[in-house]
Protein backbone atom coordinates (compact mmCIF):
# COMPACT_ATOMS: atom_id res chain seq x y z
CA UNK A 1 -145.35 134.68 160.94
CA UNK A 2 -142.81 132.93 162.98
CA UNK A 3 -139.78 130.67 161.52
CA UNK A 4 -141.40 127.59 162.84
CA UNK A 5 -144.77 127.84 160.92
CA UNK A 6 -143.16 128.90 158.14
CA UNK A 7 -141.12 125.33 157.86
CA UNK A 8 -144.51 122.95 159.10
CA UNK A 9 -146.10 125.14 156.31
CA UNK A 10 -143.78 124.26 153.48
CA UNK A 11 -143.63 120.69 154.49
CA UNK A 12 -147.38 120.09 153.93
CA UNK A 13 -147.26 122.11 150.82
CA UNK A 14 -145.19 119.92 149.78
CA UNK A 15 -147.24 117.18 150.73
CA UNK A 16 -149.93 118.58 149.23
CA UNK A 17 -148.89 119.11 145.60
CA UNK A 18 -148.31 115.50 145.72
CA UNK A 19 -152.17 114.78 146.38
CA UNK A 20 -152.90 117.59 144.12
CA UNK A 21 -154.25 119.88 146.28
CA UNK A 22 -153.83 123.33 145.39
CA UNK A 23 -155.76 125.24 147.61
CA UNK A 24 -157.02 124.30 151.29
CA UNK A 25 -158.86 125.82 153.72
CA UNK A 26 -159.58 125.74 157.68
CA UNK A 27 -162.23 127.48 159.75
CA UNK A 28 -161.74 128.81 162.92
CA UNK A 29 -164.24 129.82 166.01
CA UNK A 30 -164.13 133.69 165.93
CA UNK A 31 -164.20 133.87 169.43
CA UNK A 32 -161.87 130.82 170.92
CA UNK A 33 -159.37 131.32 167.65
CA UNK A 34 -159.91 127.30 167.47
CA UNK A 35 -159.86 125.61 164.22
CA UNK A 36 -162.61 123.46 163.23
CA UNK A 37 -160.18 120.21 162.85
CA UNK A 38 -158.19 117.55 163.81
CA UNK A 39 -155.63 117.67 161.46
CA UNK A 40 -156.82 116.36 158.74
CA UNK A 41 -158.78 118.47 155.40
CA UNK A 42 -161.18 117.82 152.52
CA UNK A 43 -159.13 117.22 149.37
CA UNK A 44 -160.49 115.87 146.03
CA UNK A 45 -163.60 114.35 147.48
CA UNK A 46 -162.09 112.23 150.52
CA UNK A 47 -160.87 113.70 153.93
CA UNK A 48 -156.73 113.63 154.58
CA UNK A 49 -154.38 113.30 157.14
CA UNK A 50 -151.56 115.56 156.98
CA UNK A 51 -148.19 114.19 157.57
CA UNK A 52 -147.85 116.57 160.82
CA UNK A 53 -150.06 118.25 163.13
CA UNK A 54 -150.56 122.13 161.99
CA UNK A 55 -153.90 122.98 163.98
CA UNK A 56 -152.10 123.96 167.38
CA UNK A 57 -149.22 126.28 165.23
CA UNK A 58 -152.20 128.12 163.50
CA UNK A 59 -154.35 128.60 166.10
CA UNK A 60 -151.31 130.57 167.81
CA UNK A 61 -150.50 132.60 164.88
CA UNK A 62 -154.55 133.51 164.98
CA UNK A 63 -153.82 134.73 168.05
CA UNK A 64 -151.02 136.20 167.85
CA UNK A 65 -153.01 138.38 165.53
CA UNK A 66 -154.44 141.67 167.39
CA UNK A 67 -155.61 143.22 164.49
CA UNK A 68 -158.40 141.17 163.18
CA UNK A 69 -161.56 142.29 162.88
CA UNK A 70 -164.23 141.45 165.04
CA UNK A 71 -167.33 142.91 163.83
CA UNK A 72 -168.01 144.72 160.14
CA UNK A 73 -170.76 147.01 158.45
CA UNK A 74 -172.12 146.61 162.23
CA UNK A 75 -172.25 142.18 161.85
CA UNK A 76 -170.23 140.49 164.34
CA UNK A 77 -167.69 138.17 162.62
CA UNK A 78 -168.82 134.38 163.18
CA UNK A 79 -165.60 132.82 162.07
CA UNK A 80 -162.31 133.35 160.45
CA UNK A 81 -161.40 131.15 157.49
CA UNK A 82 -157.53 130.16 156.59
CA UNK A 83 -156.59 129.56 153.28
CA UNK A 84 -153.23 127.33 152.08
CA UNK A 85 -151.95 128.17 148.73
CA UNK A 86 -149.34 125.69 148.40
CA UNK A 87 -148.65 126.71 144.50
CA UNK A 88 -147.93 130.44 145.52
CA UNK A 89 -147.06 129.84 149.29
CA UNK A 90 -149.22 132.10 150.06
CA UNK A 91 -151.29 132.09 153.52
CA UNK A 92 -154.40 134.10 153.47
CA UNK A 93 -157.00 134.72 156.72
CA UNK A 94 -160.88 136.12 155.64
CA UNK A 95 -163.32 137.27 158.60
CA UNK A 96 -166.98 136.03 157.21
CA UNK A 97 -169.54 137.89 158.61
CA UNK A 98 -173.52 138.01 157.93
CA UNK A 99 -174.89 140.60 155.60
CA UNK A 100 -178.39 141.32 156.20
CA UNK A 101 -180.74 143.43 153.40
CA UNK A 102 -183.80 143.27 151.45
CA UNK A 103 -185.54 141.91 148.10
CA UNK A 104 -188.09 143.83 147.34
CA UNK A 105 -190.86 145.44 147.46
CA UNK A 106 -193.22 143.64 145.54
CA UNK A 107 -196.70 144.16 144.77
CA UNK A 108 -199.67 142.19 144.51
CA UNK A 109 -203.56 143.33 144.33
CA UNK A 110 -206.84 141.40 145.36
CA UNK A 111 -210.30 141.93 145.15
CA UNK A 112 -211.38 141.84 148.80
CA UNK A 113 -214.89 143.13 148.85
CA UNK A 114 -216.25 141.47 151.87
CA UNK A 115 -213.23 142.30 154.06
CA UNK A 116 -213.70 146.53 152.45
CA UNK A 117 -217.61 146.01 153.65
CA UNK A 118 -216.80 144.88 156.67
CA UNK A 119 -214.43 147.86 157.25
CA UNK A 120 -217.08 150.39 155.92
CA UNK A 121 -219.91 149.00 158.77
CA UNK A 122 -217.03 149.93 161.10
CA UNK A 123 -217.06 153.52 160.00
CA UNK A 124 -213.81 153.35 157.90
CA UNK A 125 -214.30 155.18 154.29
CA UNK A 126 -210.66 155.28 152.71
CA UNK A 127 -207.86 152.92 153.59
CA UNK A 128 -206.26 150.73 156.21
CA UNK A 129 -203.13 149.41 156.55
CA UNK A 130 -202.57 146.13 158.39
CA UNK A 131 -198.32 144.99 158.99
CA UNK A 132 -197.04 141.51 158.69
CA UNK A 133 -193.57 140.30 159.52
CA UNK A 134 -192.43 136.28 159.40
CA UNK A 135 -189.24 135.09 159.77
CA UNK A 136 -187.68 132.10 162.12
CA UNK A 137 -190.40 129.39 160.89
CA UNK A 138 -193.02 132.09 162.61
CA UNK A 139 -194.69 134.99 161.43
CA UNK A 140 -198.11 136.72 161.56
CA UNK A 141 -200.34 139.23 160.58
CA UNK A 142 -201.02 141.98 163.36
CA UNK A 143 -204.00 141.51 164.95
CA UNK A 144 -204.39 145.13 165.46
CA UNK A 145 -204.14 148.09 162.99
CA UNK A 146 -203.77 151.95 163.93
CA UNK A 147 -206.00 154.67 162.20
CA UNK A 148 -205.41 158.09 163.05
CA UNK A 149 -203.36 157.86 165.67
CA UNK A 150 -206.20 155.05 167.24
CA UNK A 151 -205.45 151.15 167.37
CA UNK A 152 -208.39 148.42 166.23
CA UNK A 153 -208.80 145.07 166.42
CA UNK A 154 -208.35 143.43 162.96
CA UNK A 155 -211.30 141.65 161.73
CA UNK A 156 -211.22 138.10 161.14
CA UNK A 157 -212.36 138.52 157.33
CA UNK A 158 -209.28 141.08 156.62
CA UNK A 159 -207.22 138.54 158.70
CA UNK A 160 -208.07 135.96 156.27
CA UNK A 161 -207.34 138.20 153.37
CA UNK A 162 -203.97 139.04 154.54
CA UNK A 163 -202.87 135.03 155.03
CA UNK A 164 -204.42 134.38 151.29
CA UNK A 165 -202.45 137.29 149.87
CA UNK A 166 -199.15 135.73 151.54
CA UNK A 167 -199.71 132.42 151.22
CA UNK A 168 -198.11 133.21 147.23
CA UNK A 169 -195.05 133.73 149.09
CA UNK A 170 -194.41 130.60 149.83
CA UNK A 171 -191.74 130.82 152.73
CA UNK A 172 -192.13 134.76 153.74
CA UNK A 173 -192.80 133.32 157.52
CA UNK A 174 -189.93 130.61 157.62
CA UNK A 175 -185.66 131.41 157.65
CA UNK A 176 -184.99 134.98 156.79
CA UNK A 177 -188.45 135.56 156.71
CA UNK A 178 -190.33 139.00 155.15
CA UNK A 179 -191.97 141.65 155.71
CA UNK A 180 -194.01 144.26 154.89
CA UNK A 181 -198.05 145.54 155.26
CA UNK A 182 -201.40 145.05 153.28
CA UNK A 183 -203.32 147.77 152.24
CA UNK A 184 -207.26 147.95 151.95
CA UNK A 185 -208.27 150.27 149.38
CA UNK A 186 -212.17 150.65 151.27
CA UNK A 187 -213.74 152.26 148.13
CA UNK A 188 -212.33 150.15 145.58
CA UNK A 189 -213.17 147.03 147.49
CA UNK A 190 -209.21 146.02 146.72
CA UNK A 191 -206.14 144.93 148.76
CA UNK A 192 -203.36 145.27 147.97
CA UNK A 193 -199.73 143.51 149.59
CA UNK A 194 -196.45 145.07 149.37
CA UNK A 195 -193.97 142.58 150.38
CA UNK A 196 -190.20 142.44 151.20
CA UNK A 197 -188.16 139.37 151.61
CA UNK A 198 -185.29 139.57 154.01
CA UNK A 199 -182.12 138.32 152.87
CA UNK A 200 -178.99 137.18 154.82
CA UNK A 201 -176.01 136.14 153.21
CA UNK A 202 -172.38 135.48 153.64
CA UNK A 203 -169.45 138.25 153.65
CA UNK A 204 -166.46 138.12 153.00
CA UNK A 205 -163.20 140.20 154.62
CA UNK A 206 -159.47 139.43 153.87
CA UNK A 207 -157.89 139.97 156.87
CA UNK A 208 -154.06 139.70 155.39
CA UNK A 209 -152.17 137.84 153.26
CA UNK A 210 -148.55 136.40 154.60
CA UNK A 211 -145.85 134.52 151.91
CA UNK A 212 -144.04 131.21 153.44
């Protein structure tokens, strides 16, 4: 950190403590290293001006930065976030990144004894497994299941089953979304869902911490 950010830092700290703000933060575009603002922050409910103009100082000292990372556990990083501690004069730059997983699996069995009989007049005597996925306000059932090694067309009345059994996941086809399959147990006239919601959530990397 250069001498000159160092003093524009310590003169809004100061300026800062006197509207009681400990702790402020800027965002900046991962990619352009430019900073969400205009010069002026959020502090104690009402937006600020600062007394000078610090965007244009930190957006060099971003990029003055070579080592920052740019993508982690295999996410790219969206933004990087700057952090003022004017009690500890303390600068501190996190990479946020998304974390995708799972919740889940979850189970949930029906009775389904029209869809099974329907199934057993098309020469199926054990089980089939239809797949479902939802996520980005669409999703779906597959209108085509595989048995042995051989695809089929789903059936309208295991369709319908499949939308009933989901439908008490309210939101597995919308945002993150879910997936998972739905199994027909043929001889126990029984389906049964397993279903996984997929999760996305906000990382968090510190980057480096630099006194002032």
């Amino acid at each position: 950190m250069n001498q000159e950010l160092k003093v524009y830092l310590n003169i809004i700290s100061k300026f800062l403590e006197k509207e009681n703000c400990p702790v402020v933060e800027f965002e900046a575009d991962a990619y352009s290293k430019n900073i969400h603002s205009d010069n002026r922050i959020f502090c104690n409910g009402n937006h600020i001006s600062l007394p000078i103009n610090i965007v244009k100082p930190l957006e060099v000292f971003l990029e003055s930065l070579s080592d920052l990372d740019e993508y982690i556990e295999d996410s790219e990083v969206y933004h990087y976030e700057i952090v003022l501690d004017t009690k500890n004069r303390e600068l501190k730059i996190n990479a946020l990144y998304t974390v995708y997983g799972y919740d889940g699996p979850f189970y949930e069995t029906t009775d389904a004894e029209n869809a099974c009989d329907e199934l057993l007049k098309m020469g199926f005597e054990d089980e089939i497994t239809v797949y479902f996925n939802g996520g980005g306000d669409s999703g779906y059932v597959d209108d085509r299941f595989t048995y042995n090694e051989t695809p089929y067309n789903t059936p309208k009345v295991v369709d319908d089953v499949c939308y009933e059994l989901l439908s008490n996941f309210g939101g597995w086809e919308i945002n993150e979304g879910s997936s998972g399959n739905i199994t027909f147990n043929i001889p126990e006239k029984t389906a049964t869902l397993e279903f996984t919601w997929n999760t996305e959530e906000v990382g968090v990397e510190e980057q480096g911490v630099w006194n002032y």
